[in-house]
Protein backbone atom coordinates (compact mmCIF):
# COMPACT_ATOMS: atom_id res chain seq x y z
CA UNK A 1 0.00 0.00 0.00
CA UNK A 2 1.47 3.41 -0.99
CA UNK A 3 1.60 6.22 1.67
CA UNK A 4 0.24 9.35 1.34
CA UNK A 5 3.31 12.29 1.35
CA UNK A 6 2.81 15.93 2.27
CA UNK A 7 4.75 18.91 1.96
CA UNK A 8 4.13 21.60 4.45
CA UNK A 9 6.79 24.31 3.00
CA UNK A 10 7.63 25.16 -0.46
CA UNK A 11 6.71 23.44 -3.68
CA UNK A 12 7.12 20.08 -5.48
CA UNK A 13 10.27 19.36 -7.01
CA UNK A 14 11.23 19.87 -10.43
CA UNK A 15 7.63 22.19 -10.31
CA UNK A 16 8.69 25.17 -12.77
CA UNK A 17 7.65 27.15 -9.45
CA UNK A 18 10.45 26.17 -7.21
CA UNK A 19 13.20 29.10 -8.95
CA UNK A 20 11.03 31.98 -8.27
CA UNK A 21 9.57 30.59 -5.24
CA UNK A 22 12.85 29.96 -3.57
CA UNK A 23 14.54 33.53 -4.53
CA UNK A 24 11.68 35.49 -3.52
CA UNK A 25 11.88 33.43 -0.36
CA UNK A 26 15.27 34.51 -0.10
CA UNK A 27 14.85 38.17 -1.02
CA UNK A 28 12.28 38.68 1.78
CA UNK A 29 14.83 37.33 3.96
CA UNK A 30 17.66 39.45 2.94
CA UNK A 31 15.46 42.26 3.09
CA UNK A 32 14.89 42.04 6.68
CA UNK A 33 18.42 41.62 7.55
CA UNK A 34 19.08 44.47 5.57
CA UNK A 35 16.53 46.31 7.73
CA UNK A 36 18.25 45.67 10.76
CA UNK A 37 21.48 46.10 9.03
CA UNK A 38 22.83 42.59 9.16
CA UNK A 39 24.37 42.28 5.95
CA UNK A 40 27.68 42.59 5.35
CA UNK A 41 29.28 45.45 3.05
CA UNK A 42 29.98 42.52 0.38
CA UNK A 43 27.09 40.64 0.30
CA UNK A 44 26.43 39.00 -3.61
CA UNK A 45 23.69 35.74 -3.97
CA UNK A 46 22.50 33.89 -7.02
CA UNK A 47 19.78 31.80 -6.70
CA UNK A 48 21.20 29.76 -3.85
CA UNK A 49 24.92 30.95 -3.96
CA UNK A 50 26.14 33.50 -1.53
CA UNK A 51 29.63 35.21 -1.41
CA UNK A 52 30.11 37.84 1.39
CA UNK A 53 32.69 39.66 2.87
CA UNK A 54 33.69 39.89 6.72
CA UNK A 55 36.24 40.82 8.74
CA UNK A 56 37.47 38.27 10.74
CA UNK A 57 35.81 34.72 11.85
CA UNK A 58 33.88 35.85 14.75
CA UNK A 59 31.95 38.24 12.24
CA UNK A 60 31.72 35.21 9.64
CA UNK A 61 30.57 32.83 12.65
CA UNK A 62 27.82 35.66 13.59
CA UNK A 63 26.24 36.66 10.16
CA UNK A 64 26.05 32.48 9.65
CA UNK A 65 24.01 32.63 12.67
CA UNK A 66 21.95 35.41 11.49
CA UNK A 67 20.90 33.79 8.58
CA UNK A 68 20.24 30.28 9.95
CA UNK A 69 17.94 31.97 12.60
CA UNK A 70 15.57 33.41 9.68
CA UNK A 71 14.03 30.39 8.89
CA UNK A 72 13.51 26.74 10.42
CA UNK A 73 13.50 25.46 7.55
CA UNK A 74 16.75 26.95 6.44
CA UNK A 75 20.40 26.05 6.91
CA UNK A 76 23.47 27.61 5.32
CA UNK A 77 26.94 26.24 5.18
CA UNK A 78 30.00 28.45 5.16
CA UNK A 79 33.13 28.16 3.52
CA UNK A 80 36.24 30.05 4.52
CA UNK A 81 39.20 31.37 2.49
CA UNK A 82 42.37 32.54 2.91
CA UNK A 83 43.09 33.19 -0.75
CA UNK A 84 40.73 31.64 -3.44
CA UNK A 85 37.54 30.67 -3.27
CA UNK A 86 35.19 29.23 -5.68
CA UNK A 87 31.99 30.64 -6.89
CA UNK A 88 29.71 30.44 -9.51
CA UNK A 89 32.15 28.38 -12.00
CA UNK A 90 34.96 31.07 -11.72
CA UNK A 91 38.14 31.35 -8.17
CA UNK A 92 37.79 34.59 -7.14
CA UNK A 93 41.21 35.51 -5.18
CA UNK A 94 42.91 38.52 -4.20
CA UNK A 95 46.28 40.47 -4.76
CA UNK A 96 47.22 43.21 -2.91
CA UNK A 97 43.82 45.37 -3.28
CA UNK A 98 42.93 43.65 -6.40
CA UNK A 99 40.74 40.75 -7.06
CA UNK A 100 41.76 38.01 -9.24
CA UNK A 101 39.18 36.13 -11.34
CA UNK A 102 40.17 33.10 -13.00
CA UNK A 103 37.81 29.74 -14.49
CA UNK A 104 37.37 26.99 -11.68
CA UNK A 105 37.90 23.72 -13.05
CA UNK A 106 36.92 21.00 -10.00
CA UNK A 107 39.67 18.77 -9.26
CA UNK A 108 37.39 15.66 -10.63
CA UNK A 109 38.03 18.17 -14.14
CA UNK A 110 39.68 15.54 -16.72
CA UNK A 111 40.04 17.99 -19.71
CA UNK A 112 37.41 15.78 -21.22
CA UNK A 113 34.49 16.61 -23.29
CA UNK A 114 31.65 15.39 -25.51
CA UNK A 115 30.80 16.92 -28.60
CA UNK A 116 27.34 18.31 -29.32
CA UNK A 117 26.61 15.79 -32.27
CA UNK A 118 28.21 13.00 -32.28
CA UNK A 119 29.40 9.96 -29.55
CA UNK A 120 32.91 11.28 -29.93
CA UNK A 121 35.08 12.28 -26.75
CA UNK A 122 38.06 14.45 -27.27
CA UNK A 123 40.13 15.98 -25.08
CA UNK A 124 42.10 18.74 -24.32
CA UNK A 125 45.68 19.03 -23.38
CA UNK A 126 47.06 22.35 -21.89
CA UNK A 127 50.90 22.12 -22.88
């Protein structure tokens, strides 16, 4: 016998209303903290993507509360960097007061790839 399932927050997945449900979720969210001026100076998202800006840890460890306590349902990770950090498909870095942008490649990145019409797979060798 199959059981009945039901969802109490958000949509179904794969429902073509889960992108614009989910960012104006998140918008109303970052609104408030920006209210109560809890973002930092730095603060960029896409869909569910953030890169910010802090200080120091303690500031990093404190806005990740912040956000976590918007929402039960929510949960945000962080992840800390010295130098690089990847987001979005690109490293973002930093020299001096300049940032750095290069293409991330993850290190599961083989150099392979297929081509659009056919079964082929070639490769690509940086010498």
């Amino acid at each position: 016998m199959m059981q009945k399932t039901t969802n109490e927050n958000g949509v179904a997945i794969g429902s073509p209303l889960v992108p614009l449900v989910a960012n104006a979720f998140l918008c109303s969210i970052e609104e408030q903290r920006e209210r109560k001026n809890k973002l930092p100076s730095l603060y960029r998202r896409y869909v569910d993507d953030t890169l910010s800006s802090v200080p120091d840890i303690q500031s990093a460890t404190t806005f990740l509360a912040t956000l976590n306590e918007s929402h039960p349902s929510i949960h945000f990770t962080i992840k800390m960097a010295d130098s690089n950090i990847p987001f979005l498909g690109k490293t973002i870095g930093e020299k001096g007061c300049e940032l750095i942008i290069s293409v991330y490649r993850k290190p599961a990145n083989n150099g392979l790839f297929y081509i659009f019409r056919g079964t082929w797979i070639c490769a690509i060798r940086n010498h």
